[in-house]
C-alpha atoms as a PDB file:
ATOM      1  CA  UNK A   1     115.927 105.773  94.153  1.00  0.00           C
ATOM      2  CA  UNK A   2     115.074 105.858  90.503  1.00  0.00           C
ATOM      3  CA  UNK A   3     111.472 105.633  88.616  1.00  0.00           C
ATOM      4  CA  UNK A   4     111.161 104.230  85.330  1.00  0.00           C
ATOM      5  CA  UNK A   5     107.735 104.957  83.972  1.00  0.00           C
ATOM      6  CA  UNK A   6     106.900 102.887  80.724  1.00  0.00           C
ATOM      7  CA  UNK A   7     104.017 103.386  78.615  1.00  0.00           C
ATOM      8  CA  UNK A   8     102.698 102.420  75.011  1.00  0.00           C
ATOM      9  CA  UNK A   9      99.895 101.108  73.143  1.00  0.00           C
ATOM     10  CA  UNK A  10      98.349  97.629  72.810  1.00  0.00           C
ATOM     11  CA  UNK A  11     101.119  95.343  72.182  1.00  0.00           C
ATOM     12  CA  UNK A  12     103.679  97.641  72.184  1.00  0.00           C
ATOM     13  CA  UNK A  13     106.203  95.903  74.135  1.00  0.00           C
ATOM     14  CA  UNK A  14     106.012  97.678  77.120  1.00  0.00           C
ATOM     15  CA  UNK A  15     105.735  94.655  79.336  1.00  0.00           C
ATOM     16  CA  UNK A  16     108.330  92.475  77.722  1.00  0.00           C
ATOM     17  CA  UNK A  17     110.892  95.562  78.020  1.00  0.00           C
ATOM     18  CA  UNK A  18     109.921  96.332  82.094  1.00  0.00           C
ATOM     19  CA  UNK A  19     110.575  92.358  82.509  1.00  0.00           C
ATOM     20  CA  UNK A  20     113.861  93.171  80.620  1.00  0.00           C
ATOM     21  CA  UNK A  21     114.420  96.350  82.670  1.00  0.00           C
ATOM     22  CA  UNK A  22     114.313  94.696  86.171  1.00  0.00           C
ATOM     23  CA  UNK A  23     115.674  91.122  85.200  1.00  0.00           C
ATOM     24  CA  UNK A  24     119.198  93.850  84.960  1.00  0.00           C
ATOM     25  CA  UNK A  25     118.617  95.598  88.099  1.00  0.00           C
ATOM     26  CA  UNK A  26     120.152  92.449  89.494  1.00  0.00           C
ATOM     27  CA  UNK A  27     118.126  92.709  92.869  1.00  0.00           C
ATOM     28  CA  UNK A  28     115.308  91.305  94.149  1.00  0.00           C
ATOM     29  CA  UNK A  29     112.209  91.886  92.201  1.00  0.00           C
ATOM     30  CA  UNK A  30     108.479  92.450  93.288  1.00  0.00           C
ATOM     31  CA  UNK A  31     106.188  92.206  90.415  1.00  0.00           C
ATOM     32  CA  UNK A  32     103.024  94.007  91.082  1.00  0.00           C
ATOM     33  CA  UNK A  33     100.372  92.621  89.339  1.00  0.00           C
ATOM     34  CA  UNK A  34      96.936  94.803  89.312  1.00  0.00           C
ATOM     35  CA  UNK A  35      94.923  92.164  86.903  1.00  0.00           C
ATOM     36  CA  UNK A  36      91.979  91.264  88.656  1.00  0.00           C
ATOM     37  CA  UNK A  37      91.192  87.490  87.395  1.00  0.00           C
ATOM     38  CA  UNK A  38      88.044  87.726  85.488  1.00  0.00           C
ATOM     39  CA  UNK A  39      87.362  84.982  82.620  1.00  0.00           C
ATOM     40  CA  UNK A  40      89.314  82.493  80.780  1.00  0.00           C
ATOM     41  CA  UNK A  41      90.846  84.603  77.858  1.00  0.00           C
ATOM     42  CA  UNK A  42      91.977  86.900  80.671  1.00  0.00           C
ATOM     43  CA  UNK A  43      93.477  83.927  82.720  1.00  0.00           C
ATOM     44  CA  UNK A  44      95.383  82.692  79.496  1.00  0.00           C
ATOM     45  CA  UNK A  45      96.817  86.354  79.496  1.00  0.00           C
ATOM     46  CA  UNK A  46      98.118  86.128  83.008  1.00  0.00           C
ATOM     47  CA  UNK A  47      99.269  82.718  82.485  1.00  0.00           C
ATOM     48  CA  UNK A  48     101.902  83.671  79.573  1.00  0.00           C
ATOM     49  CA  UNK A  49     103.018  86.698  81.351  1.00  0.00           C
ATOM     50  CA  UNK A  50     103.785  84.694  84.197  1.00  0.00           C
ATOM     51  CA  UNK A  51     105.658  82.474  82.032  1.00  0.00           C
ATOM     52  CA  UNK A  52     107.921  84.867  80.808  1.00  0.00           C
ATOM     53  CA  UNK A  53     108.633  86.336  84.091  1.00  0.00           C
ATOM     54  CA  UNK A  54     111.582  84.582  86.613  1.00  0.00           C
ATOM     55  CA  UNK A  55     110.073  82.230  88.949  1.00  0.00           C
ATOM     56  CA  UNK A  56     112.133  83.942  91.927  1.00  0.00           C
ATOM     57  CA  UNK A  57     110.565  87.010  91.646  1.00  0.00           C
ATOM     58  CA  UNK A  58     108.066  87.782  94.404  1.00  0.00           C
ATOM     59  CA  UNK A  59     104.462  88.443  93.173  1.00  0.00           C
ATOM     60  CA  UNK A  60     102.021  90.977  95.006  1.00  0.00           C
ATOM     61  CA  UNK A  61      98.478  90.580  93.476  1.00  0.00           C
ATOM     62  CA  UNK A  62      96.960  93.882  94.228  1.00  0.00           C
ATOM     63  CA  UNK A  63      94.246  95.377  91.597  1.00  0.00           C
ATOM     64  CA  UNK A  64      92.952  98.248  93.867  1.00  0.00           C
ATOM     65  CA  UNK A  65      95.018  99.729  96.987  1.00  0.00           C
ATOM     66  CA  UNK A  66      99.007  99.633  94.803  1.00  0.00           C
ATOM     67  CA  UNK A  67      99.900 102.555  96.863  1.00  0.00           C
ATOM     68  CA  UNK A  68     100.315 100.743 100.029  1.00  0.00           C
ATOM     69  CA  UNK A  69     101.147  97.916  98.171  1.00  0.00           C
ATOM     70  CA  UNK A  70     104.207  99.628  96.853  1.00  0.00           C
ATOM     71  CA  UNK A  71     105.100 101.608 100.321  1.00  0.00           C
ATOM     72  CA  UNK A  72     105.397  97.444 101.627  1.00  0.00           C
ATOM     73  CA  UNK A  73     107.080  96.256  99.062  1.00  0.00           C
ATOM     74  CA  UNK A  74     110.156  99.066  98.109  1.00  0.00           C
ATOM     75  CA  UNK A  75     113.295  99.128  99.855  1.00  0.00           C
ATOM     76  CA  UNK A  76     116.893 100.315  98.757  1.00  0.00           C
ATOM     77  CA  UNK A  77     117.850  96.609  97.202  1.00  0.00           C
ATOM     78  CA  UNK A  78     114.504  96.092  95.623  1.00  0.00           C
ATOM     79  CA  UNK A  79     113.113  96.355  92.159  1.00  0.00           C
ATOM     80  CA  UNK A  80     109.700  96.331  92.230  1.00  0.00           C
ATOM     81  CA  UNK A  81     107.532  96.690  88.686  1.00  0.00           C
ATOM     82  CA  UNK A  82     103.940  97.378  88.469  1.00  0.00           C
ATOM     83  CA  UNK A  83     102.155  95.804  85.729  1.00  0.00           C
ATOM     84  CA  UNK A  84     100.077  98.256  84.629  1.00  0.00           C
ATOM     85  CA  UNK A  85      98.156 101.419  85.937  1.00  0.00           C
ATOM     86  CA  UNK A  86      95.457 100.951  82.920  1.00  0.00           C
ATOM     87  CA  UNK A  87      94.060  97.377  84.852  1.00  0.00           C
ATOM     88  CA  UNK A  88      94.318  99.368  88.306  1.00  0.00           C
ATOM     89  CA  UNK A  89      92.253 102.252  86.692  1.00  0.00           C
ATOM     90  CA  UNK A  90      89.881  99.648  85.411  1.00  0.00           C
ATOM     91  CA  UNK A  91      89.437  97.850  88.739  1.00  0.00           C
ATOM     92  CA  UNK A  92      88.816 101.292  90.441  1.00  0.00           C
ATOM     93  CA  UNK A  93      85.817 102.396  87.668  1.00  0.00           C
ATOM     94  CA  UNK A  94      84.548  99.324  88.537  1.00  0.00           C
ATOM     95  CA  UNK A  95      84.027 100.416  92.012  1.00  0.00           C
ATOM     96  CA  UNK A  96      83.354 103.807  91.749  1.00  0.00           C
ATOM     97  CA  UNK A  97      80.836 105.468  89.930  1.00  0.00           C
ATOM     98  CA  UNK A  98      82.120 108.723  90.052  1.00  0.00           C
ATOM     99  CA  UNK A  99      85.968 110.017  90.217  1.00  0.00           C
ATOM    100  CA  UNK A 100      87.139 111.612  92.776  1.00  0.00           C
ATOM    101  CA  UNK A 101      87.658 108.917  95.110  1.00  0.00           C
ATOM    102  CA  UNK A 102      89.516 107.584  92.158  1.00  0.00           C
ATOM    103  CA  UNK A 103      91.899 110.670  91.683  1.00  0.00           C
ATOM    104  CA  UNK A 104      92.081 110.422  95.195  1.00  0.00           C
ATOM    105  CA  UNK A 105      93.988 107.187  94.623  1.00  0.00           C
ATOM    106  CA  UNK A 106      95.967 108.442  91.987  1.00  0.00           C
ATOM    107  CA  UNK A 107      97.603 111.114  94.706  1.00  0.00           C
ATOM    108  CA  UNK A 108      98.261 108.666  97.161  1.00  0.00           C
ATOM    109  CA  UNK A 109     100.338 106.503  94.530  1.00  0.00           C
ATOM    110  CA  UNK A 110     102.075 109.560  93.152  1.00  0.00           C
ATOM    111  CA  UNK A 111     103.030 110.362  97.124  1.00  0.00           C
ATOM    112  CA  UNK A 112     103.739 106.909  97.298  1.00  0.00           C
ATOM    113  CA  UNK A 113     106.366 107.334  94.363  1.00  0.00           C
ATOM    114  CA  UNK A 114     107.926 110.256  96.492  1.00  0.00           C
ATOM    115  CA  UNK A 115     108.969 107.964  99.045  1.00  0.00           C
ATOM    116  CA  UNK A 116     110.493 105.390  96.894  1.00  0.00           C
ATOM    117  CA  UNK A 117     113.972 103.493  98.150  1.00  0.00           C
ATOM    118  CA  UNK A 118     114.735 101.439  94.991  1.00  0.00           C
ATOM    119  CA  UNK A 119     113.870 101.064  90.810  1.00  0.00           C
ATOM    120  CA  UNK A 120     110.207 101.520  90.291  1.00  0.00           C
ATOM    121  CA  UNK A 121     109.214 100.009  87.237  1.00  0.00           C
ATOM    122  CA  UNK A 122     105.847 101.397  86.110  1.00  0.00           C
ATOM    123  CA  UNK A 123     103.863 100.172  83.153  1.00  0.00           C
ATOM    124  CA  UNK A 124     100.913 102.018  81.533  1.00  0.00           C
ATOM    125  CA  UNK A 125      98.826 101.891  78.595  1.00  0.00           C
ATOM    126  CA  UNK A 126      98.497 104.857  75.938  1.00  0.00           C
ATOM    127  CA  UNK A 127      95.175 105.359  75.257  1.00  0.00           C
ATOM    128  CA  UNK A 128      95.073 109.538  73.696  1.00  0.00           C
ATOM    129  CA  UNK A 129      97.055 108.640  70.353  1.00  0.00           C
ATOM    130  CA  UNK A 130      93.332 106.958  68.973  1.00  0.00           C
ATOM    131  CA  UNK A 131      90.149 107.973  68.179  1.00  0.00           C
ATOM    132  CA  UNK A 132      87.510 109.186  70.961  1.00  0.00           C
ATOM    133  CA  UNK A 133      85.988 106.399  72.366  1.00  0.00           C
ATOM    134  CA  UNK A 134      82.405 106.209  70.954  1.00  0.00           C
ATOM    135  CA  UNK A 135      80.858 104.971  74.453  1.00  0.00           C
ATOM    136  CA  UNK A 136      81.091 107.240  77.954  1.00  0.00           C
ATOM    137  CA  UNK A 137      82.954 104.262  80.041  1.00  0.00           C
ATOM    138  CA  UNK A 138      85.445 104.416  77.052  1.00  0.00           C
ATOM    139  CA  UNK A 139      85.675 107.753  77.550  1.00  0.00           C
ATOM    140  CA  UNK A 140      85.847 108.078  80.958  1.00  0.00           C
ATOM    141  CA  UNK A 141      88.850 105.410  80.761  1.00  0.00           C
ATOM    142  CA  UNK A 142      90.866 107.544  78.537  1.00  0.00           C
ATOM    143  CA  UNK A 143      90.630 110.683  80.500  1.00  0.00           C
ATOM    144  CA  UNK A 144      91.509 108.819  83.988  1.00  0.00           C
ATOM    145  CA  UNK A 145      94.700 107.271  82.427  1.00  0.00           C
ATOM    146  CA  UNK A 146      95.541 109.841  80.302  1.00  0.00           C
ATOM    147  CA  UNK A 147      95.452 112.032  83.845  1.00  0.00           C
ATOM    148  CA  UNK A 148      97.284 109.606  86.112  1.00  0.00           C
ATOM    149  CA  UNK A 149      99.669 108.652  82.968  1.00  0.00           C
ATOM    150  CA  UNK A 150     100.412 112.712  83.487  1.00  0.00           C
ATOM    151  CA  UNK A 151     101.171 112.722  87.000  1.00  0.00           C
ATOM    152  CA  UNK A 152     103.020 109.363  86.910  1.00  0.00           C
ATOM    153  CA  UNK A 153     105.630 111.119  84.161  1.00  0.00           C
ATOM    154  CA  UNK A 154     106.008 114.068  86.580  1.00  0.00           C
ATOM    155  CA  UNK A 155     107.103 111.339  89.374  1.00  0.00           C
ATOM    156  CA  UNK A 156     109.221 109.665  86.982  1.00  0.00           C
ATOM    157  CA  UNK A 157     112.816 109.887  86.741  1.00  0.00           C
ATOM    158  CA  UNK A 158     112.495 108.423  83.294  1.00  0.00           C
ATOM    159  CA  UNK A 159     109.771 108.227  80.905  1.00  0.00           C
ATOM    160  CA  UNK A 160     110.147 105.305  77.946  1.00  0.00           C
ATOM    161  CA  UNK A 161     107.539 105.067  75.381  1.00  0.00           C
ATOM    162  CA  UNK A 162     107.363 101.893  73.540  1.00  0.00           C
ATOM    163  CA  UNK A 163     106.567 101.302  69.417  1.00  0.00           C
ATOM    164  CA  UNK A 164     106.509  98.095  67.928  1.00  0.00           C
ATOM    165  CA  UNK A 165     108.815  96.798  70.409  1.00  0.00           C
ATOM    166  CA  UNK A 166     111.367 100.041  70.275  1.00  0.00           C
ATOM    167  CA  UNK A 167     111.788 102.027  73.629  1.00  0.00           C
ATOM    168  CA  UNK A 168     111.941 105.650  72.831  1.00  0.00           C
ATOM    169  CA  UNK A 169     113.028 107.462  75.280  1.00  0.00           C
ATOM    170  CA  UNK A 170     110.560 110.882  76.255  1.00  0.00           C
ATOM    171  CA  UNK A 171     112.198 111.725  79.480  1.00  0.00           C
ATOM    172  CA  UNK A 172     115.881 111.328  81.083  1.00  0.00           C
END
């Protein structure tokens, strides 16, 4: 069982290097996508990650409940990558006005990661290296990510953080 958690800013790299990652695990691979589809620019986005992903690998599209998601997907001869907890955290404010049943989902994914057979790929976006968002949703964002980003590197067995396309390794 390992845990690779990957995280970096907008264009960082951070996909292209967890496609990397498991394409060398040379086992199966579940891609676990948490993009909810919701306009055309964000459908073009999809599309080209797809495209640079292996056409073998199994896709799970699951934007709300990646906890059970994962617990189906893992075993001991499985990759599986997730791809990324800022979407999931996105789908989730869009459901819930407040957060606890929110944090509530970040436990059950970190318990999920405790149960873990195979590589667990995890991708995540960087969000407390900017400036404070100006509006409350922005705000809100940061501190939800920024608190599951925490308890996702605690899981980890590795923490990578990308720059212009460099992995720089935080945790080993």
């Amino acid at each position: 069982m390992k845990i690779v958690f990957i995280i970096g800013g907008a264009r960082s790299g951070k996909s292209r290097y967890s496609v990397e990652l498991a394409k060398a695990s040379a086992q199966k691979v579940v891609f676990l996508a948490t993009c909810i589809f919701r306009d055309a620019e964000m459908d073009e986005r999809v599309r080209r990650h797809q495209q640079s992903r292996p056409s073998s690998w199994e896709v799970i599209n699951e934007g709300k409940d990646i906890a059970a998601a994962l617990a189906g997907a893992q075993h001991a001869d499985t990759t599986v990558l997730i791809d990324c907890l800022g979407m999931w955290v996105f789908n989730m404010m869009e459901e819930h006005a407040n957060d606890e049943p929110i944090e509530a989902a970040f436990e059950n994914f970190v318990q999920a990661l405790g149960s873990v057979q195979g590589l667990v790929i995890i991708v995540s976006n960087e969000t407390g290296c900017g400036l404070v968002p100006e509006h409350a949703s922005g705000r809100r964002f940061r501190d939800l990510i920024g608190r599951l980003n925490q308890m996702t590197a605690r899981a980890a067995d590795e923490v990578v953080m990308m720059q212009v396309g460099i992995p720089i390794k935080i945790k080993s």
